[in-house]
Protein backbone atom coordinates (compact mmCIF):
# COMPACT_ATOMS: atom_id res chain seq x y z
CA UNK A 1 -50.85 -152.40 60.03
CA UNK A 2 -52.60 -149.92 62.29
CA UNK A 3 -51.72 -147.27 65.27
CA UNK A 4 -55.25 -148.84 66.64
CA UNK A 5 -56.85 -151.94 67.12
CA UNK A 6 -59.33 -152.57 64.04
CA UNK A 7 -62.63 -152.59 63.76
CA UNK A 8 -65.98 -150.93 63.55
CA UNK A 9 -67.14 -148.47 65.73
CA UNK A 10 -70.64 -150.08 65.19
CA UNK A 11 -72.75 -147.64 65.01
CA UNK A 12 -73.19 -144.92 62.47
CA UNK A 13 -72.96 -141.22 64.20
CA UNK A 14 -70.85 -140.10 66.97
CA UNK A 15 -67.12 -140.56 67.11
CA UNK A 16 -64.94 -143.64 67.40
CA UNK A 17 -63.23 -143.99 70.60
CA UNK A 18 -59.43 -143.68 71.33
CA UNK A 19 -58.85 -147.68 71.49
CA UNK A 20 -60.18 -148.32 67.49
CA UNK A 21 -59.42 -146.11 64.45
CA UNK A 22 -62.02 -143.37 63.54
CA UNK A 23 -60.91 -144.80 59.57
CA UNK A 24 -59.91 -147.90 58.64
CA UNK A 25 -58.99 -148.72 55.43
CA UNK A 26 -58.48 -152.71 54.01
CA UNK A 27 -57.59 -153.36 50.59
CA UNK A 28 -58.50 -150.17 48.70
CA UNK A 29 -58.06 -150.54 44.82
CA UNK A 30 -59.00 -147.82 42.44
CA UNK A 31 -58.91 -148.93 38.60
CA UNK A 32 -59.94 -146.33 35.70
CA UNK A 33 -61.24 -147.65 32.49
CA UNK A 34 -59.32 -146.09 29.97
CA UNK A 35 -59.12 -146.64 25.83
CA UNK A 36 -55.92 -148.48 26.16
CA UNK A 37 -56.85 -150.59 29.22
CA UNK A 38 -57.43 -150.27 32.54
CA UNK A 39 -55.37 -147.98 34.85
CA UNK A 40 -54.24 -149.41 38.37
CA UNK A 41 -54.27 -146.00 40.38
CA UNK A 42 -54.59 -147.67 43.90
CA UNK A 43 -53.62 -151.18 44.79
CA UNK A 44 -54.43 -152.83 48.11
CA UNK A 45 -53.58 -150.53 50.00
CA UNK A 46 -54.66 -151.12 53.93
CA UNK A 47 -54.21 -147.84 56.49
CA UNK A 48 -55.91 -146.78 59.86
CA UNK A 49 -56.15 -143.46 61.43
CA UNK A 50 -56.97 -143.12 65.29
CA UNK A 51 -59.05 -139.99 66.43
CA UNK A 52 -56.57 -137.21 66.60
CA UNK A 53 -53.84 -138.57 64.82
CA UNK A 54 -52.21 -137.17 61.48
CA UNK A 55 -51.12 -139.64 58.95
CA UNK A 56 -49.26 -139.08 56.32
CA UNK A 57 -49.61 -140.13 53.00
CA UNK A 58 -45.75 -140.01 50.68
CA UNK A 59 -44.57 -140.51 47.46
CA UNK A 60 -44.00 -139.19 44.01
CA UNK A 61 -46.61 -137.66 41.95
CA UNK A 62 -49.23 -140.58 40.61
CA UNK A 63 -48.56 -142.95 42.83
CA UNK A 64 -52.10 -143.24 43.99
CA UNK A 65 -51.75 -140.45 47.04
CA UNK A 66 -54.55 -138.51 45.45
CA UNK A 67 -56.73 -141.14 44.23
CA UNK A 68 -56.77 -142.35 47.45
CA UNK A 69 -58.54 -139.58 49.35
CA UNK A 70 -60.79 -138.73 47.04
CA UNK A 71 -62.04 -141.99 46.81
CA UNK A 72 -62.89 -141.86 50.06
CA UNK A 73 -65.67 -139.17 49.77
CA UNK A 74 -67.15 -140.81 46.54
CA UNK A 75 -65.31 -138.43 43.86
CA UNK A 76 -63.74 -140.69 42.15
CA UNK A 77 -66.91 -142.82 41.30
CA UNK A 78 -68.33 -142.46 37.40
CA UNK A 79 -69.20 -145.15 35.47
CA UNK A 80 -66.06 -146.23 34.07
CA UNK A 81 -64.00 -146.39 37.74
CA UNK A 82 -63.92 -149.52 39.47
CA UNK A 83 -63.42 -149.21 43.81
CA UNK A 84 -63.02 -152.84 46.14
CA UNK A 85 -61.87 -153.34 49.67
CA UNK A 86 -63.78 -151.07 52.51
CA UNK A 87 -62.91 -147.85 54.02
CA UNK A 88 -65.30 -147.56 56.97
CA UNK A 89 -65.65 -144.38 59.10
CA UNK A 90 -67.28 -144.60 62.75
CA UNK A 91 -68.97 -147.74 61.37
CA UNK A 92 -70.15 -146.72 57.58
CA UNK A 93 -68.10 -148.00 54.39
CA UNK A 94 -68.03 -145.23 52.51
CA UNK A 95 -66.74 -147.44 49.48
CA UNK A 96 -70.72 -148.76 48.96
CA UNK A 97 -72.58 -145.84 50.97
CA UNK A 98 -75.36 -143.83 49.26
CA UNK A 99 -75.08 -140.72 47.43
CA UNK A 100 -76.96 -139.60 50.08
CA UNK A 101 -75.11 -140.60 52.76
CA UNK A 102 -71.82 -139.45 51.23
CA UNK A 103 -73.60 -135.76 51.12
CA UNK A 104 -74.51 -135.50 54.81
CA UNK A 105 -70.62 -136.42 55.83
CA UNK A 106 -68.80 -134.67 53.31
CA UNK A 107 -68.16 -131.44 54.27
CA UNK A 108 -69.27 -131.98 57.97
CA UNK A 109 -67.79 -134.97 59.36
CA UNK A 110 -65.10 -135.25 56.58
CA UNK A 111 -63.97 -132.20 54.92
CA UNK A 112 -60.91 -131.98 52.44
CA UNK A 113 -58.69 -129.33 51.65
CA UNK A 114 -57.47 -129.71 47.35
CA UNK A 115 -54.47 -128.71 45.85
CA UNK A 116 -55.05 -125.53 44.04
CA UNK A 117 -57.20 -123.31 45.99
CA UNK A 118 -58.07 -121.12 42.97
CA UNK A 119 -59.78 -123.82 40.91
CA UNK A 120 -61.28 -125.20 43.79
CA UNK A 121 -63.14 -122.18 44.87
CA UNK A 122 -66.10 -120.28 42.77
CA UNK A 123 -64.30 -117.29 41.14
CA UNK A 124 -68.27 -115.69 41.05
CA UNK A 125 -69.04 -115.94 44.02
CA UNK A 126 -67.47 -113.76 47.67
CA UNK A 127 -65.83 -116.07 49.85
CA UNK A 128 -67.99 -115.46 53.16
CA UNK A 129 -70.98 -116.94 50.89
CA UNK A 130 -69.07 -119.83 49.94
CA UNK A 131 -68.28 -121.03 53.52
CA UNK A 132 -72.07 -119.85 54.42
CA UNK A 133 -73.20 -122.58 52.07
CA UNK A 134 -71.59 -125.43 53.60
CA UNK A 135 -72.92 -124.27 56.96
CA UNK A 136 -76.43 -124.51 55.78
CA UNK A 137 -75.64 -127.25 53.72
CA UNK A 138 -75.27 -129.26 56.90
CA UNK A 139 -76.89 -127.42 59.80
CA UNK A 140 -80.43 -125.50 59.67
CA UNK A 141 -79.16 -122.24 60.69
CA UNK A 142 -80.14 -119.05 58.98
CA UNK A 143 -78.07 -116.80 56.07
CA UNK A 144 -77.71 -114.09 58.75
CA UNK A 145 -75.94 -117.00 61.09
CA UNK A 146 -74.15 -119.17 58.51
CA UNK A 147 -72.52 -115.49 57.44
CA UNK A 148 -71.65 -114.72 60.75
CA UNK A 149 -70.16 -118.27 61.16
CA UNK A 150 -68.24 -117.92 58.19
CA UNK A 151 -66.40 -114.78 59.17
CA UNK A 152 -65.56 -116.64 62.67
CA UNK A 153 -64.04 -118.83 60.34
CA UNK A 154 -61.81 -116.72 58.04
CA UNK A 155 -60.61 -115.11 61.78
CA UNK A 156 -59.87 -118.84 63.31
CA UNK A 157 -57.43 -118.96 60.44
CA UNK A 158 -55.86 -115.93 60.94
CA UNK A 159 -57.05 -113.58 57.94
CA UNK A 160 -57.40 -110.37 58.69
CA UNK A 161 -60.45 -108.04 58.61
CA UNK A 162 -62.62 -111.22 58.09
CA UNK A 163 -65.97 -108.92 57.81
CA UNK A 164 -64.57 -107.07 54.75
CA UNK A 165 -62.53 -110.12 53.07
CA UNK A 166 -66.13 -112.19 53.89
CA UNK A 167 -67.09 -109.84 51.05
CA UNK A 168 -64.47 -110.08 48.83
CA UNK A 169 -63.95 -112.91 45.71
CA UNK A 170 -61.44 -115.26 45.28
CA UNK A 171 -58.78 -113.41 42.87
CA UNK A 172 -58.64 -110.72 45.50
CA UNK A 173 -56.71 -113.11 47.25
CA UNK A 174 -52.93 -114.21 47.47
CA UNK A 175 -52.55 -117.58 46.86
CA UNK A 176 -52.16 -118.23 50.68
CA UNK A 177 -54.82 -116.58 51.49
CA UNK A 178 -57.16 -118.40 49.30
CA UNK A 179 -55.38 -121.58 50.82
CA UNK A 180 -56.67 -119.85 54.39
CA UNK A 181 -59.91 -119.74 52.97
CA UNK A 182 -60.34 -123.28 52.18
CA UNK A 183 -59.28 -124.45 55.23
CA UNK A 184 -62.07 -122.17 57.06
CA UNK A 185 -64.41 -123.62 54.86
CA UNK A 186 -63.25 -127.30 55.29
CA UNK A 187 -63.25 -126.72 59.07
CA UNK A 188 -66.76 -124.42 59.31
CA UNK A 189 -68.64 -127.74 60.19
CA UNK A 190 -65.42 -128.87 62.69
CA UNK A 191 -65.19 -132.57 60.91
CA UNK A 192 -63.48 -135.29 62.75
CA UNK A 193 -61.36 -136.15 59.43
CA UNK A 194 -59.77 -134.07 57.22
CA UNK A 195 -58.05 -134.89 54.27
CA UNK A 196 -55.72 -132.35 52.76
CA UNK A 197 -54.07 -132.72 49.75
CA UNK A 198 -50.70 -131.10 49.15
CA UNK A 199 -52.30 -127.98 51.26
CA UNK A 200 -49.36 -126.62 50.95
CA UNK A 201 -48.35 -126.64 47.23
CA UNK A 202 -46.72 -123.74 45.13
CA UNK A 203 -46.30 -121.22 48.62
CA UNK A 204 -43.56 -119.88 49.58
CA UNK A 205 -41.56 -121.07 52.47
CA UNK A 206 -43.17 -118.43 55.22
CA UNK A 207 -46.62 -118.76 54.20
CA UNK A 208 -46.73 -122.73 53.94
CA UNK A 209 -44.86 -122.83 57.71
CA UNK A 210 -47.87 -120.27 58.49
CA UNK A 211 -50.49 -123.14 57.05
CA UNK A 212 -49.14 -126.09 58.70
CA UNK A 213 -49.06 -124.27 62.12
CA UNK A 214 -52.44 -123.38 61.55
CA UNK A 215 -53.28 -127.12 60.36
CA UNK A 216 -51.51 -128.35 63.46
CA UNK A 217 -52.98 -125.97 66.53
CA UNK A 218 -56.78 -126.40 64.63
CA UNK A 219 -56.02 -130.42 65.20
CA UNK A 220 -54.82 -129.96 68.44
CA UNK A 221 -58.05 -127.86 69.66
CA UNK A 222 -60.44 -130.06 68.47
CA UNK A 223 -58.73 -133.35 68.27
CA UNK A 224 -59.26 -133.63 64.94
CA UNK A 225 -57.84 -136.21 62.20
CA UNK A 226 -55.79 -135.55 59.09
CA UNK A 227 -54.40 -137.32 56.85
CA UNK A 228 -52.04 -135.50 54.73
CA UNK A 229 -51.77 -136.12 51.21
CA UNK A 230 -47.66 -134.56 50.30
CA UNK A 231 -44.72 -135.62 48.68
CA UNK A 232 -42.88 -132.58 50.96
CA UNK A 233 -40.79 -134.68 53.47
CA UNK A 234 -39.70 -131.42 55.27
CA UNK A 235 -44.08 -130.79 55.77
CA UNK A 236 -44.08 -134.84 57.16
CA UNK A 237 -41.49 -134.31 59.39
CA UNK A 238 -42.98 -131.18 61.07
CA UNK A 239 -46.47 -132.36 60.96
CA UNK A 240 -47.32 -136.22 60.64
CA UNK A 241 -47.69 -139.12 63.48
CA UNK A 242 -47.09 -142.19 60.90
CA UNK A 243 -45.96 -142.06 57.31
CA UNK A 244 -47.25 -144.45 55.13
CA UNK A 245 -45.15 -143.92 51.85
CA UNK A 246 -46.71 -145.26 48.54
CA UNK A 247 -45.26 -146.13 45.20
CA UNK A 248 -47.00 -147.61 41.76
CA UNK A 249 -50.26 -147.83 43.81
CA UNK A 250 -49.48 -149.73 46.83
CA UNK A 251 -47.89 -149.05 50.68
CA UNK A 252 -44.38 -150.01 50.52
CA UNK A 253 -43.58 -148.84 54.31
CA UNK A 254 -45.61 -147.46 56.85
CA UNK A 255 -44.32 -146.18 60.69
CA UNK A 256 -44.52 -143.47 62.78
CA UNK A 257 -42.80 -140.39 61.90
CA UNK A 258 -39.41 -140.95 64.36
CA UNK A 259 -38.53 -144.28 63.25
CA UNK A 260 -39.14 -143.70 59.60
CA UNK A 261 -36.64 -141.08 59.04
CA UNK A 262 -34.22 -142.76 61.82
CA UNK A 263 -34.79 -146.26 60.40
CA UNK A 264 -36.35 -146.65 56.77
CA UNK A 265 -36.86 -150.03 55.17
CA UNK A 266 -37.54 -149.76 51.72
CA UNK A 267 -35.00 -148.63 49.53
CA UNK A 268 -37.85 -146.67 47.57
CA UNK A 269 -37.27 -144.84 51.13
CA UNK A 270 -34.22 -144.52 50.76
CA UNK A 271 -33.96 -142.75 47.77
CA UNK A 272 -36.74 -139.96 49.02
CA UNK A 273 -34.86 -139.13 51.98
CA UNK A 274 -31.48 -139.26 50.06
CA UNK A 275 -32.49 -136.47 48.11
CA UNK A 276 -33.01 -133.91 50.85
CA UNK A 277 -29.79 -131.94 51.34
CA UNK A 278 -28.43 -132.94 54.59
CA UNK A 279 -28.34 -130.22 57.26
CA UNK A 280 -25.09 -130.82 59.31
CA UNK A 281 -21.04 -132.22 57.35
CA UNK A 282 -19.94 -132.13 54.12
CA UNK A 283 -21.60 -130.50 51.47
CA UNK A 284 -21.83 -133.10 48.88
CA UNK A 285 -21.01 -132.56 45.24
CA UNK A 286 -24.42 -134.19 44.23
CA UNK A 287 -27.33 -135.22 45.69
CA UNK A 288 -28.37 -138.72 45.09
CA UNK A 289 -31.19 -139.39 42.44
CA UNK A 290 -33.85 -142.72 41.97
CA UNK A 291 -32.76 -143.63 38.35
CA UNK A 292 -35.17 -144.07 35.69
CA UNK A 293 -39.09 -142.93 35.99
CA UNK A 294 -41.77 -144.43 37.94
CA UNK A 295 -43.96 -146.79 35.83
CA UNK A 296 -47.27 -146.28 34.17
CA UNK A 297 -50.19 -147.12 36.55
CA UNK A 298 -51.58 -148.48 32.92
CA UNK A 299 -48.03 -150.98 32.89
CA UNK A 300 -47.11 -151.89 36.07
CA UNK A 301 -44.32 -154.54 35.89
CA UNK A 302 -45.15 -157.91 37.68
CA UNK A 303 -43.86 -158.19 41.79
CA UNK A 304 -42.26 -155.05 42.78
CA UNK A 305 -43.35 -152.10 41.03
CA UNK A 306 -39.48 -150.87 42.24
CA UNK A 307 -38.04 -153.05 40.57
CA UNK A 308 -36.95 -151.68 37.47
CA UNK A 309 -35.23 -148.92 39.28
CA UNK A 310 -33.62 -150.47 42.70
CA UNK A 311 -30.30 -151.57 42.40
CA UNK A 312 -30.85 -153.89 44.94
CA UNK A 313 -33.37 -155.96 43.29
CA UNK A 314 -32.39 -159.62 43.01
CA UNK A 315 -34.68 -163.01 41.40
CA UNK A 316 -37.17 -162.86 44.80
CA UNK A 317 -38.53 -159.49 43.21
CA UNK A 318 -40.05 -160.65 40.45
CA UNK A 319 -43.05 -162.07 43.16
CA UNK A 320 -45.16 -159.53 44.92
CA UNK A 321 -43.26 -159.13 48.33
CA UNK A 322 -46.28 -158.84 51.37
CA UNK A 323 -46.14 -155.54 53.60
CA UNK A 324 -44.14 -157.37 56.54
CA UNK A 325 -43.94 -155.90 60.35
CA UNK A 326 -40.48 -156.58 61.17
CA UNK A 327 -41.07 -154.97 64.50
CA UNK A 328 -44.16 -153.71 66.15
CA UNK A 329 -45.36 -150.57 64.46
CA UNK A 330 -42.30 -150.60 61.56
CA UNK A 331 -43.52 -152.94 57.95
CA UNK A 332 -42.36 -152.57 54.69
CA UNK A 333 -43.03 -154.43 51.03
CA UNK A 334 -39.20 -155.48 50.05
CA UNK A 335 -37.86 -158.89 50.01
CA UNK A 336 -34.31 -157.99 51.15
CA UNK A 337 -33.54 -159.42 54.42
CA UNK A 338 -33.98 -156.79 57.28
CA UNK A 339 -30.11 -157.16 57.92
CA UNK A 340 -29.09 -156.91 54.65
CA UNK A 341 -31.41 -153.73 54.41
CA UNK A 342 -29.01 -152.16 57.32
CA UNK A 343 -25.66 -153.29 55.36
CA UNK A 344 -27.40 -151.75 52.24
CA UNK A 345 -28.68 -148.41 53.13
CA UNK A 346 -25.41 -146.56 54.26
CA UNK A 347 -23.54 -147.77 51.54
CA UNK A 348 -21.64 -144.74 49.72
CA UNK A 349 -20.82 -141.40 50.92
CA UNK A 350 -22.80 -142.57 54.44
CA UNK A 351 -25.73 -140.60 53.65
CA UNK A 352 -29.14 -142.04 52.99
CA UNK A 353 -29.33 -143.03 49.45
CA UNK A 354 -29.36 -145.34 46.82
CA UNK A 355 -25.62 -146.46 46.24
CA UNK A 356 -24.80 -149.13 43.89
């Protein structure tokens, strides 16, 4: 399922057009070789994201959120990882592109923010050089220029003094201002995608409102692309055009952002948004929990990876349920009958959640 019409932009530079996604992703499968087998990190998993639009990627930590997006620049690759399906950008599959070709797009026409900040950036060198490399990395400008671009940068993203923090290394930084920093230098070469993962991890309330804001105005002046990597459904609500929510490697809904918290399908769903204290009635005693723990990407059970922990599950689960559009724009992977779904999901104190 896609907000735009698939297909190829056939040709290799230049941007894809506002009628066909700028990525399209079909059957994407990541498996690790590991000692004790091999480890299903990604399964099938199918998503497109138009020019301009910010997708969202949801779900608990290791359910293949991660995996994904770095797969798409090539950093998952080694000699032990195994990639199929096609994830092709403005007309190039970056699943089977060159090292080469990988080099001249990361960084300039896809850029990605990662997690931690600190480890991410080069504790021995200033900041201002950092960014400056990526500039010339991709564009033959001088030191003198890069430099100067650089600081532009670290001002676009609201730090302050840029010329003197330019100069300055990484643990001189709070931990949102180092985020600040990587998001100058993912957007110094203004990309058409970005993928940011968790971007707003481990910052306080104020400062991580401060970075999506930023996120958000930086897409809308250039029309970029994101597709945000978060298990934050407070950050997906604020942010995101479509949610596609994963679980034991796979897609188990996708919709846009309105419908999926009005509406959700899957009762994996249900249980994510259940736990979110609600904001208006009763104060409830407890929150509602998912029992058990999500499975091993190295032991997936057979059919639906929820299985084990839905109390809704019935015989049909044992098979692999397909990711079904019961309306335009709305699918999910669950075998329960969409009216039955309705019945099931307010069960309980009314709230979202998973009642028995």
């Amino acid at each position: 399922m896609s907000a735009a019409a698939s297909g190829p932009s056939g040709h290799a530079s230049g941007t894809a057009s506002a009628d066909r996604p700028l990525l399209s992703i079909a059957d994407l499968a990541v498996d690790f070789g590991t000692v004790g087998g091999p480890v299903h990190a990604v399964r099938e998993v199918s998503l497109d994201i138009a020019p301009g639009e910010v997708v969202a990627l949801v779900g608990e930590s290791g359910s293949g959120k991660s995996v994904t997006a770095l797969t798409l620049l090539g950093l998952t690759r080694g000699p032990r990882t195994t990639v199929r399906g096609s994830a092709t950008f403005d007309g190039l599959d970056l699943l089977v592109a060159g090292d080469r070709e990988l080099r001249d797009i990361r960084g300039k026409r896809i850029a990605m923010v990662f997690q931690d900040p600190m480890s991410s950036l080069n504790p021995v060198l200033r900041v201002g050089v950092q960014i400056a490399e990526q500039i010339r990395a991709h564009e033959p400008v001088s030191k003198g220029e890069a430099l100067r671009r650089a600081i532009d940068a670290l001002r676009e993203v609201g730090i302050p003094e840029p010329a003197d923090r330019a100069n300055r290394f990484p643990h001189e930084f709070s931990g949102g201002m180092r985020q600040r920093v990587m998001i100058a230098m993912a957007l110094s070469c203004r990309p058409e995608l970005l993928l940011a993962d968790e971007p707003t991890t481990a910052l306080d309330v104020t400062v991580q409102a401060q970075i999506l804001d930023l996120l958000m105005r930086l897409r809308d002046e250039r029309g970029m692309a994101v597709l945000l990597v978060t298990h934050d459904l407070g950050v997906v609500a604020e942010t995101a055009d479509r949610v596609a929510v994963m679980y034991g490697g796979r897609i188990v809904e996708e919709a846009p952002v309105e419908p999926f918290f009005a509406d959700p399908r899957h009762p994996y769903s249900w249980g994510l948004l259940g736990s979110i204290p609600p904001m208006a009635g009763a104060r409830p005693e407890r929150l509602p929990t998912i029992a058990g723990t999500p499975p091993s990407p190295s032991a997936l059970p057979d059919g639906c990876a929820f299985r084990t922990r839905c109390p809704h599950a019935f015989e049909n689960c044992a098979a692999l349920p397909p990711l079904v559009d019961h309306d335009p724009a709305h699918a999910d992977r669950c075998w329960l009958p969409l009216e039955r779904k309705q019945a099931l999901r307010d069960l309980g104190d009314g709230r979202i959640g998973l009642a028995a």
